[in-house]
Protein backbone atom coordinates (compact mmCIF):
# COMPACT_ATOMS: atom_id res chain seq x y z
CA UNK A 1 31.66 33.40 -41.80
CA UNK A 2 32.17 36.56 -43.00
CA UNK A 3 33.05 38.47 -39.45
CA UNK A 4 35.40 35.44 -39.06
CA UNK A 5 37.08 36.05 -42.43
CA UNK A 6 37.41 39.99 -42.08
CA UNK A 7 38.78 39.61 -37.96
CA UNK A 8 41.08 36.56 -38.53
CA UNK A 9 41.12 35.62 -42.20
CA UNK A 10 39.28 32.96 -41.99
CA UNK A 11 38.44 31.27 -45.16
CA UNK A 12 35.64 28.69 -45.30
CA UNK A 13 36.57 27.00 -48.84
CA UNK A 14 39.93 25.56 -46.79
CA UNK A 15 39.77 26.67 -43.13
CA UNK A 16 37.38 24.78 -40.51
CA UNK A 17 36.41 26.35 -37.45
CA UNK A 18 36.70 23.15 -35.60
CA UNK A 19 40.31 22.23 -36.51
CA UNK A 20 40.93 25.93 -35.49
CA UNK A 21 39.45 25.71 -32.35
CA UNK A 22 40.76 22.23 -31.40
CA UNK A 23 44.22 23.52 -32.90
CA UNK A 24 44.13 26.57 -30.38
CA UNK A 25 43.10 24.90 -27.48
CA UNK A 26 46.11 22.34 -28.22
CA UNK A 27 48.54 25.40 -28.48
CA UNK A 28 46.85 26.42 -25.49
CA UNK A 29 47.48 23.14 -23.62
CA UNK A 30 51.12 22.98 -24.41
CA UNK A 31 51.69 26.79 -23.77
CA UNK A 32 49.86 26.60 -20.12
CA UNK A 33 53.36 25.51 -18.39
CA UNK A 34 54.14 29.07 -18.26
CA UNK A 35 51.28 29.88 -15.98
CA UNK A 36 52.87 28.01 -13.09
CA UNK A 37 57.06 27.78 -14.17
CA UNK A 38 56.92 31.65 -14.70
CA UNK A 39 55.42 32.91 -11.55
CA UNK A 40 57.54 30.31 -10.14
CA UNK A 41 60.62 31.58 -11.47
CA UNK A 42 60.16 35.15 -10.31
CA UNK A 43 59.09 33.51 -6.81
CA UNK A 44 63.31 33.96 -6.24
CA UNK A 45 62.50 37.64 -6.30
CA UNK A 46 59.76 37.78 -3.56
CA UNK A 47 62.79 38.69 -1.21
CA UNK A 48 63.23 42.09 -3.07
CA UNK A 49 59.40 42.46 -3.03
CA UNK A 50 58.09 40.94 -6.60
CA UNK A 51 54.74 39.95 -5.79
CA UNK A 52 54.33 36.25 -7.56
CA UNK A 53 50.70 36.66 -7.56
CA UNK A 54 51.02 39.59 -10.07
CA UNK A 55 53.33 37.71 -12.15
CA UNK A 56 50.65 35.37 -12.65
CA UNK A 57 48.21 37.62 -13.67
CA UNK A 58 51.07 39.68 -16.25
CA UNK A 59 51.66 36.54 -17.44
CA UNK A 60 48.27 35.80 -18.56
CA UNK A 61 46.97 39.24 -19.64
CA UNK A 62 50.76 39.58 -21.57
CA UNK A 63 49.88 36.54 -23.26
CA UNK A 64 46.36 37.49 -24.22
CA UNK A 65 47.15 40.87 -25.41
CA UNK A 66 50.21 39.50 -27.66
CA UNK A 67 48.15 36.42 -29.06
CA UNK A 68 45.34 38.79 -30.19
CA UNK A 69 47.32 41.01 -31.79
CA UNK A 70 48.32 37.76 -33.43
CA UNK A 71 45.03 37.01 -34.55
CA UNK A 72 43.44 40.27 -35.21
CA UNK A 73 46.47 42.28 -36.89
CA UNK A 74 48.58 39.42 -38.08
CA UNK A 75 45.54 37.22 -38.79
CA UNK A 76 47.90 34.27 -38.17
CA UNK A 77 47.59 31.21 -35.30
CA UNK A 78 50.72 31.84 -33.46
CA UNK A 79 50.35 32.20 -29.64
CA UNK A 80 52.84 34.26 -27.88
CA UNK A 81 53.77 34.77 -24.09
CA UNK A 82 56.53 35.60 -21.73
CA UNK A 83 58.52 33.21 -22.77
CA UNK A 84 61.40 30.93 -21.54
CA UNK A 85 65.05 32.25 -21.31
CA UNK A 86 64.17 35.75 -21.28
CA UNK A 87 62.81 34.97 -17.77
CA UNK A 88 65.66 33.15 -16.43
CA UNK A 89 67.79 35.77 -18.07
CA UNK A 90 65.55 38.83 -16.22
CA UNK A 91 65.63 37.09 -12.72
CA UNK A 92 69.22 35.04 -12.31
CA UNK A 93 71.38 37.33 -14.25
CA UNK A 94 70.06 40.60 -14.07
CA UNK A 95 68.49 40.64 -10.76
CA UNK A 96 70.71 38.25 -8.78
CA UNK A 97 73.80 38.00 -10.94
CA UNK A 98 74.36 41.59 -11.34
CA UNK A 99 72.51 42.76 -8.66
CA UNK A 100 69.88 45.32 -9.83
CA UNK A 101 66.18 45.88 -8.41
CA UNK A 102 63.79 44.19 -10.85
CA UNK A 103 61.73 47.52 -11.19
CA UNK A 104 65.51 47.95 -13.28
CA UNK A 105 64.80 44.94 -15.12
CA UNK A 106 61.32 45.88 -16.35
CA UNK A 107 62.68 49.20 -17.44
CA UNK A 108 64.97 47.31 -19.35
CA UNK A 109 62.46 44.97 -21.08
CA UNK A 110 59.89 48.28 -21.60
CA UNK A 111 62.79 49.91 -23.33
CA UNK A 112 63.69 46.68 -25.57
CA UNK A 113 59.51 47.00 -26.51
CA UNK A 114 60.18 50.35 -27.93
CA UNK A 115 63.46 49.33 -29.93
CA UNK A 116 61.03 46.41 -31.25
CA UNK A 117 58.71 48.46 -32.27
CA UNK A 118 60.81 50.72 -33.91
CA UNK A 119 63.18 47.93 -35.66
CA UNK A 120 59.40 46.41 -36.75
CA UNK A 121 58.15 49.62 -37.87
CA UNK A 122 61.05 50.35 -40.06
CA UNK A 123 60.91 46.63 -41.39
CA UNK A 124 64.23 45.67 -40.10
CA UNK A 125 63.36 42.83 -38.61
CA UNK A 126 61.56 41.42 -42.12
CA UNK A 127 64.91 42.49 -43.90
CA UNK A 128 66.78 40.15 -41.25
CA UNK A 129 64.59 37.67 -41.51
CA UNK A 130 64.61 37.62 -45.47
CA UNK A 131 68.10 37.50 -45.60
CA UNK A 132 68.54 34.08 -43.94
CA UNK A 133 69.31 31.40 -46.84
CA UNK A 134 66.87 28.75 -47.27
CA UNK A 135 68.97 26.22 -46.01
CA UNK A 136 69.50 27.73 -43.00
CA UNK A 137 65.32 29.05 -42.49
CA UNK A 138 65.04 24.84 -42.68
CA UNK A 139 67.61 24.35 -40.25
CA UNK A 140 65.55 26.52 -38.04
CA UNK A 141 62.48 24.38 -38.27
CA UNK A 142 64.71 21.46 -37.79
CA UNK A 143 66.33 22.46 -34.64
CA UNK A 144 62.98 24.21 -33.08
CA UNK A 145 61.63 20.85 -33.45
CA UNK A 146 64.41 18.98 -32.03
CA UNK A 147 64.47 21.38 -28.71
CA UNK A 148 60.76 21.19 -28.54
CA UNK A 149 61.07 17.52 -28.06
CA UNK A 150 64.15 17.84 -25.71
CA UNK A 151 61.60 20.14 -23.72
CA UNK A 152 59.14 17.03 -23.69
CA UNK A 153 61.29 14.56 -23.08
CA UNK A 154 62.41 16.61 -19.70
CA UNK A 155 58.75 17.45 -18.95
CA UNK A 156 58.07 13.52 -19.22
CA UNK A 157 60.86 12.46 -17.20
CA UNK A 158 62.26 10.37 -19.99
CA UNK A 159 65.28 12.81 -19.70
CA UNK A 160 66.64 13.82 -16.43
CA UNK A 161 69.75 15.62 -15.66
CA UNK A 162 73.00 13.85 -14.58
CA UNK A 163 76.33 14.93 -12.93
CA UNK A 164 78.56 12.43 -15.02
CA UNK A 165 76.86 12.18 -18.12
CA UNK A 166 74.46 15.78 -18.03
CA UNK A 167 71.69 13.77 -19.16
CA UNK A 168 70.50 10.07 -19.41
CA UNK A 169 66.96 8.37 -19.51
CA UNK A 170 64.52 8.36 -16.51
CA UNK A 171 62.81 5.71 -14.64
CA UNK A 172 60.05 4.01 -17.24
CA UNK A 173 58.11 2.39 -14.69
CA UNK A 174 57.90 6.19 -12.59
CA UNK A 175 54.27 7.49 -12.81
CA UNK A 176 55.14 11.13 -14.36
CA UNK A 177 56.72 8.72 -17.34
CA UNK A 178 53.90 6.09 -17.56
CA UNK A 179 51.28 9.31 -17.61
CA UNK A 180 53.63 10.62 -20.72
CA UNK A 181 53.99 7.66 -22.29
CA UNK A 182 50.15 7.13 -22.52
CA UNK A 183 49.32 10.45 -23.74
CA UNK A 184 52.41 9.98 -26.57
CA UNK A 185 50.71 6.07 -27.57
CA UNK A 186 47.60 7.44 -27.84
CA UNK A 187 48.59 10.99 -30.23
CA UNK A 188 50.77 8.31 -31.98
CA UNK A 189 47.46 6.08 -32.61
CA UNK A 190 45.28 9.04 -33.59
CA UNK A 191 47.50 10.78 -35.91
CA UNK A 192 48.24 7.12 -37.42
CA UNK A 193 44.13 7.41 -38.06
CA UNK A 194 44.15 10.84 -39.16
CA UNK A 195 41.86 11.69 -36.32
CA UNK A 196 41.41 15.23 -35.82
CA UNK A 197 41.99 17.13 -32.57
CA UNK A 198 44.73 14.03 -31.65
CA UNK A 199 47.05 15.97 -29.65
CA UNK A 200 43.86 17.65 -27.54
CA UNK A 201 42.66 14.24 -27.23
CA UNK A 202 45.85 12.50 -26.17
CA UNK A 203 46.52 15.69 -23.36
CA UNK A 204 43.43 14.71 -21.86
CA UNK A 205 44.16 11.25 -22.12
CA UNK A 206 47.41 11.59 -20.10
CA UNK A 207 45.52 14.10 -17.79
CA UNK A 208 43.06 11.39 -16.40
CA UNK A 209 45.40 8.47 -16.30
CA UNK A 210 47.48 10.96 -14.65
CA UNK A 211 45.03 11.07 -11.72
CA UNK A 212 45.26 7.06 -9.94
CA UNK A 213 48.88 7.29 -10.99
CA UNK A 214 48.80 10.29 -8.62
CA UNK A 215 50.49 12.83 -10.93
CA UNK A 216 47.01 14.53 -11.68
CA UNK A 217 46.03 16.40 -8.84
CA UNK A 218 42.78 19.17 -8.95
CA UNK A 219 42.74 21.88 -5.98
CA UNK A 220 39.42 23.27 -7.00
CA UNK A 221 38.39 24.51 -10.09
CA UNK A 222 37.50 28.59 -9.90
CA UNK A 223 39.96 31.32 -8.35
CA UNK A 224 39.61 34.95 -8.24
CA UNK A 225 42.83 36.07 -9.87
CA UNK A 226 45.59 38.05 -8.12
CA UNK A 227 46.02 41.76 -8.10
CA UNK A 228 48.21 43.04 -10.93
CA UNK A 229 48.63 46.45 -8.65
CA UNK A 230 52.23 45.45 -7.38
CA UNK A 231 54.59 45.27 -10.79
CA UNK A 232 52.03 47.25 -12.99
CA UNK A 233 54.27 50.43 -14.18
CA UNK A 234 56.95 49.94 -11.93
CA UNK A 235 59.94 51.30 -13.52
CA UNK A 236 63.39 52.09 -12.23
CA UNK A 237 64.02 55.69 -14.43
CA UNK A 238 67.04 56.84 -12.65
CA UNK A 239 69.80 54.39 -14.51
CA UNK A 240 68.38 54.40 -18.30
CA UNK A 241 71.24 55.76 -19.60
CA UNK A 242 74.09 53.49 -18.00
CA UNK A 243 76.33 51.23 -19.69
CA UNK A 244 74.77 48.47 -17.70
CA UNK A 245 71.25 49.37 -18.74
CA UNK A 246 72.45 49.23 -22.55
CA UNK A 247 73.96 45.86 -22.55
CA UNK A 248 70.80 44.45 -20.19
CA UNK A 249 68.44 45.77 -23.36
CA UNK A 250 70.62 44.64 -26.17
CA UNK A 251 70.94 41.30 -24.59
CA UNK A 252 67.22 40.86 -24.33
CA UNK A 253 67.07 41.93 -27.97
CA UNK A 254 69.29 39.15 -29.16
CA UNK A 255 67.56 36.59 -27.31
CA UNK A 256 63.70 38.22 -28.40
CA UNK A 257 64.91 38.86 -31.88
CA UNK A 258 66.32 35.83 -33.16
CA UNK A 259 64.27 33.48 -30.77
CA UNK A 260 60.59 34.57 -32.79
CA UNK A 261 62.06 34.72 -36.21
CA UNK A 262 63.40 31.41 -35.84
CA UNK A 263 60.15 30.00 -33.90
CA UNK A 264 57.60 32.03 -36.88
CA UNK A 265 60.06 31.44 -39.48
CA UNK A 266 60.74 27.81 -38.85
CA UNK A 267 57.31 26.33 -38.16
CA UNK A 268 55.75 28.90 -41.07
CA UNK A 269 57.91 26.70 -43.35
CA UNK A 270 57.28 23.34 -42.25
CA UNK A 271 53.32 24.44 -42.19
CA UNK A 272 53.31 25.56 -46.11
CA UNK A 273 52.57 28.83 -44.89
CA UNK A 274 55.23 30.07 -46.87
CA UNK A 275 55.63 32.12 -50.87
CA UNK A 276 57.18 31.12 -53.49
CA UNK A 277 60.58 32.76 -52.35
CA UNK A 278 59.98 30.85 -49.12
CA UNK A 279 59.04 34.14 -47.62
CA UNK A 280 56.73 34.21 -44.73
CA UNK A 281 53.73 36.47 -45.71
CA UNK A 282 52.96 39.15 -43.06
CA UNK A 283 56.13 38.40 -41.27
CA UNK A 284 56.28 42.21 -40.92
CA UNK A 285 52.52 41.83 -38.78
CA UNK A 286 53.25 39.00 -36.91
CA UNK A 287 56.51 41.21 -35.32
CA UNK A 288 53.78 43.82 -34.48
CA UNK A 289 52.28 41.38 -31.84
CA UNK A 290 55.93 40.48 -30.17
CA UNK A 291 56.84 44.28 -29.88
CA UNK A 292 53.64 45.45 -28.60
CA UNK A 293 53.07 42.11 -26.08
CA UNK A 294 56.71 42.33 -25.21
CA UNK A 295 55.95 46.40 -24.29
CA UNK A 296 52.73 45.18 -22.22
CA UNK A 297 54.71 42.79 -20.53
CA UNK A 298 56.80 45.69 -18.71
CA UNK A 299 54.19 47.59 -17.98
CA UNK A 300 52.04 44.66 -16.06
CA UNK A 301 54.90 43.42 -14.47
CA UNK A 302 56.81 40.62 -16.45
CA UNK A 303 59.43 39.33 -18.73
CA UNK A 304 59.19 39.51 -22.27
CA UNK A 305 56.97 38.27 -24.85
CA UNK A 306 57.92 36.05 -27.60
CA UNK A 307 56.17 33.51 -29.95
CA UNK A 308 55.89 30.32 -28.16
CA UNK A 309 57.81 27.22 -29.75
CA UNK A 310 54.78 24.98 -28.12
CA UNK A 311 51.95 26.79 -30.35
CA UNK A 312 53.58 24.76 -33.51
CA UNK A 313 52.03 21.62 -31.79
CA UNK A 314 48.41 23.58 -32.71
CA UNK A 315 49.95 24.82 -36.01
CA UNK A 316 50.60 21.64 -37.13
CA UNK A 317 47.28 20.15 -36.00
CA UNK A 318 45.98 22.45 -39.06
CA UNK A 319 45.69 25.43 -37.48
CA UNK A 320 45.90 28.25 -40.12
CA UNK A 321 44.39 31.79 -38.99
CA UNK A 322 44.02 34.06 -36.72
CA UNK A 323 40.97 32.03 -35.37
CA UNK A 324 43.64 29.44 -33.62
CA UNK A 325 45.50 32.24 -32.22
CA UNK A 326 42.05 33.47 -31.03
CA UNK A 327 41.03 30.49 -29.12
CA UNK A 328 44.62 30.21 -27.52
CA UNK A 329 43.99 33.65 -26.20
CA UNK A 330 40.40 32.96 -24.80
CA UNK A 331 41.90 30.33 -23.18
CA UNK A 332 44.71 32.66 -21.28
CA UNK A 333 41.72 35.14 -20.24
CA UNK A 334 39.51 32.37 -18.81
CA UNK A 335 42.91 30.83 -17.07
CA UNK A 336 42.90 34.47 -14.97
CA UNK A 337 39.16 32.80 -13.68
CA UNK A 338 39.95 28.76 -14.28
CA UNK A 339 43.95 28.74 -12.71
CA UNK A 340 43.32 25.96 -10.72
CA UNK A 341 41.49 23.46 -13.36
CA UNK A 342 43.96 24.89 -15.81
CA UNK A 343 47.09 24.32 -13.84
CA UNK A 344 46.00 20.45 -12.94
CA UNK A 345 46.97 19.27 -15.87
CA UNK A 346 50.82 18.10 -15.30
CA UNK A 347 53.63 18.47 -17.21
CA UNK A 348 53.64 14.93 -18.47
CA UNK A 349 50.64 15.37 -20.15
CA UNK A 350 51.36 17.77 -22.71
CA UNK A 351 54.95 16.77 -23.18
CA UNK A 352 53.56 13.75 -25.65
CA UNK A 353 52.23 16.27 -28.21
CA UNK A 354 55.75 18.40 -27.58
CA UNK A 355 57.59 15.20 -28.87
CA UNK A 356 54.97 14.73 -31.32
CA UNK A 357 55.37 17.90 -32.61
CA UNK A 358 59.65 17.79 -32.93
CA UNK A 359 58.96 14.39 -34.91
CA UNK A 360 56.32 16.32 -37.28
CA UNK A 361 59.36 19.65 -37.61
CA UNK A 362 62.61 17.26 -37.68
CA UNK A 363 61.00 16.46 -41.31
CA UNK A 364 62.67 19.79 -42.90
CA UNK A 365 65.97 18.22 -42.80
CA UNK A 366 65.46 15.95 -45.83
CA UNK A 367 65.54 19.16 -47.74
CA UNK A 368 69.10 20.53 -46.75
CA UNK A 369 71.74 19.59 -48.99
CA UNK A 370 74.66 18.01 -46.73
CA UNK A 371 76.38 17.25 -49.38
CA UNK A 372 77.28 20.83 -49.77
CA UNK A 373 79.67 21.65 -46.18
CA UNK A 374 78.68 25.70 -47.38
CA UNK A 375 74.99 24.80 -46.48
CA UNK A 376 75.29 21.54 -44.57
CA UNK A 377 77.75 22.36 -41.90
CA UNK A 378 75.94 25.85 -40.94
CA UNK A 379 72.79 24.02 -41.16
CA UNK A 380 74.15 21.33 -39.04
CA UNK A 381 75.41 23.44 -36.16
CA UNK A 382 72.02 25.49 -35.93
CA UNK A 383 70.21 22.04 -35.27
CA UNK A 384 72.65 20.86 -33.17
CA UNK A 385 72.95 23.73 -30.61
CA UNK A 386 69.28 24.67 -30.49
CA UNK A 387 68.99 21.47 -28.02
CA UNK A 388 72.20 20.78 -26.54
CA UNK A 389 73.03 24.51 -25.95
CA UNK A 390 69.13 25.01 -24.58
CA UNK A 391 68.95 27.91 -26.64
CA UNK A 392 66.65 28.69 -29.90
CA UNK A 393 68.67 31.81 -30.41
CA UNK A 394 72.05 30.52 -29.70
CA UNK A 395 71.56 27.86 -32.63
CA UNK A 396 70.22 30.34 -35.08
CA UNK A 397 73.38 32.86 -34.28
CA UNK A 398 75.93 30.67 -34.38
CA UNK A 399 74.24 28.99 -37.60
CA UNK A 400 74.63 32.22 -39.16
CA UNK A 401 78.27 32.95 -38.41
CA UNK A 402 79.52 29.66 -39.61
CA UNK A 403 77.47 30.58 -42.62
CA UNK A 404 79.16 33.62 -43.32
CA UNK A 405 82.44 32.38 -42.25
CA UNK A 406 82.60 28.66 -44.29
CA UNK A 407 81.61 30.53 -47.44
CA UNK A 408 83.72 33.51 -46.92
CA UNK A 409 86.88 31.35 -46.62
CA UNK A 410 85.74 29.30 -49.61
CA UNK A 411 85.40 32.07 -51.78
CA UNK A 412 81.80 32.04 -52.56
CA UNK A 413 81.58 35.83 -51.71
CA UNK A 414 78.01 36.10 -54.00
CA UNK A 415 76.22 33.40 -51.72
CA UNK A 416 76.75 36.13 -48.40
CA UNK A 417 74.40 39.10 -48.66
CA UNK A 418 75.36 42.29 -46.87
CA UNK A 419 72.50 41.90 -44.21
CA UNK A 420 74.53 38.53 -43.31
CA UNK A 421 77.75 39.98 -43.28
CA UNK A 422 76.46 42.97 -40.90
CA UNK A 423 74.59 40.42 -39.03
CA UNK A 424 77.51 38.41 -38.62
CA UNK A 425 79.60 40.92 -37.21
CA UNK A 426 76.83 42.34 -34.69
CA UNK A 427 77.01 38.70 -33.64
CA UNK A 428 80.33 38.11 -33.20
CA UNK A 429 80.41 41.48 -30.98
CA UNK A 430 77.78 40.61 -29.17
CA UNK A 431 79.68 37.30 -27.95
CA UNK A 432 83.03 38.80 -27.60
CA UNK A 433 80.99 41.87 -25.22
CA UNK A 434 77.84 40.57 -23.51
């Protein structure tokens, strides 16, 4: 007990090393997608040589070297990994959109690594993060929740895209829905009980109902994993100083920035894990393991590293320390030996404890006042756009210019502190420019 509380601040008079296990193999579960989608995503690069095999194994030691620092440093049960929308970002706009080799991309996101690191160092990112109003840090948690269950609603099949309408409601009675609905009855049931481990329990539920409902499928169990060889240290050196390269880095800044403050911030708040001032302890730590994973991730051959949304759903199961965080990153290193019996479980089985988990983070609303438009209408518009706009870092930005702007032009000058107004105006550039 005591090597667990001096590595991960483990404390046995309120921590359990079961609910921190079970908690990180449920952020594990529900972080796993990126194993397959993210490989698969730079698979539209494999034309310009990107070797999707090394993605896969970036992706895994990225997310092991992050989530450790997580745990070790940070001491906190967050797991981080390339994440969504810096991906899509590195691949369809950089590479295809604008045309650039993605040895120019990485060179891009090793660069960001280093202005992380440096804006971390010099606590600038803390200061940021400090400076959001409370109303707006619960907004966060609001929204996060409502795009995690947007994600697991689309994973499930309850929500599918459509031409008149964008979205509308999937076929019940297809198997990938019956599989999700299962998994959600059954976390539903348990967490009713107050069973322990319910999400973990209702994953693997889905999993094996997924398998005579043919959505389950298992092509072996042990793989040796890929070569890293073909992106590791492949940087593009001759265009670092081009107007291009500067608003490729400053764009993945935005997006890495604002999408883990908002993602540590918001479910820190809904856990408890919060002070007094509703200040997230170690904030300043917990940056350390984005900046540093997000610098690995260049150098092995991937997109950035964030804090994954999906690690709430292990938070919330009562994960507290870095032994969660710990687990979830055992769990990446044995997926480099286990891919195949990791990647069998579907998509429609971990999207139940995704929804779960935006029901359990929608709760922070009932403590925004609405009946102020100063807090309620910034509020409102982070929470709104997190989902609809498909973008965690969209909803906080926007939340904080209408902040700025509703009380500016209402003449409640004291509520805005400088960080906001600068932030505001970096923000406003930033849309007007990138």
């Amino acid at each position: 007990m005591k090597a667990l509380e001096k590595l991960f601040g483990f404390d046995p008079a309120r921590n359990s090393v079961r609910t921190e296990v079970l908690a990180g193999l449920t952020s594990f579960l529900t972080m796993a997608y990126i194993l397959a989608v993210n490989p698969s995503i730079f698979s539209a690069l494999a034309a310009q040589g990107m070797d999707t095999g090394a993605v896969f194994t970036a992706t895994c030691l990225a997310a092991v070297i992050g989530t450790l620092i997580m745990a070790v440093y940070a001491k906190k049960p967050f797991g981080l990994a390339p994440g969504m929308g810096t991906n899509a970002f590195f691949v369809f706009t950089v590479c295809l959109a604008m045309g650039y080799d993605w040895r120019f991309a990485l060179t891009a996101v090793f660069i960001e690594g280093l202005v992380l690191i440096l804006l971390t160092v010099t606590k600038v990112r803390v200061m940021i993060a400090n400076a959001i109003p409370a109303s707006l840090k619960k907004a966060f948690g609001a929204g996060i929740g409502l795009f995690i269950a947007f994600v697991g609603l689309q994973n499930a099949g309850i929500i599918i895209g459509s031409e008149t309408s964008l979205v509308t409601m999937g076929a019940i009675s297809s198997p990938q829905v019956l599989t999700a609905l299962i998994g959600l009855i059954v976390i539903a049931v348990l967490m009713a009980l107050n069973v322990k481990g319910a999400s973990l329990i209702g994953i693997a539920a889905a999993t094996l109902a997924g398998i005579p409902l043919g959505v389950t499928t298992l092509d072996g169990v042990v793989s040796a994993p890929p070569s890293v060889a073909p992106t590791f240290l492949q940087f593009q050196w001759d265009r670092i100083l081009s107007v291009d390269m500067f608003v490729v880095v400053v764009s993945f800044l935005f997006i890495d920035v604002f999408s883990t403050m908002g993602t540590l911030v918001g479910i820190s708040t809904k856990a408890g894990m919060v002070d007094k001032e509703g200040r997230v302890p170690d904030l300043g730590k917990m940056f350390v393991a984005d900046s540093v994973g997000t610098t690995a991730s260049s150098i092995l051959g991937t997109s950035s590293t964030i804090a994954f949304v999906e690690s709430a759903s292990g938070v919330l199961q009562g994960g507290k320390t870095g032994l969660t965080a710990f687990t979830t990153a055992l769990c990446f290193a044995a997926a480099l030996f286990f891919a195949p019996l990791f990647l069998a479980i579907p998509a429609a089985a971990t999207a139940p404890a995704l929804i779960i988990v935006g029901l359990m983070m929608l709760s922070s609303v009932k403590d925004i006042d609405f009946d102020d438009m100063t807090e309620g209408f910034p509020a409102f518009l982070a929470i709104i756009l997190m989902p609809l706009a498909y973008s965690i870092s969209d909803g906080i930005l926007m939340g904080i210019v209408s902040y700025v702007a509703v009380n500016a032009l209402c003449g409640r000058f004291k509520k805005i502190s400088p960080v906001m107004w600068i932030l505001a105006g970096l923000i406003i550039l930033k849309y007007i420019f990138l």
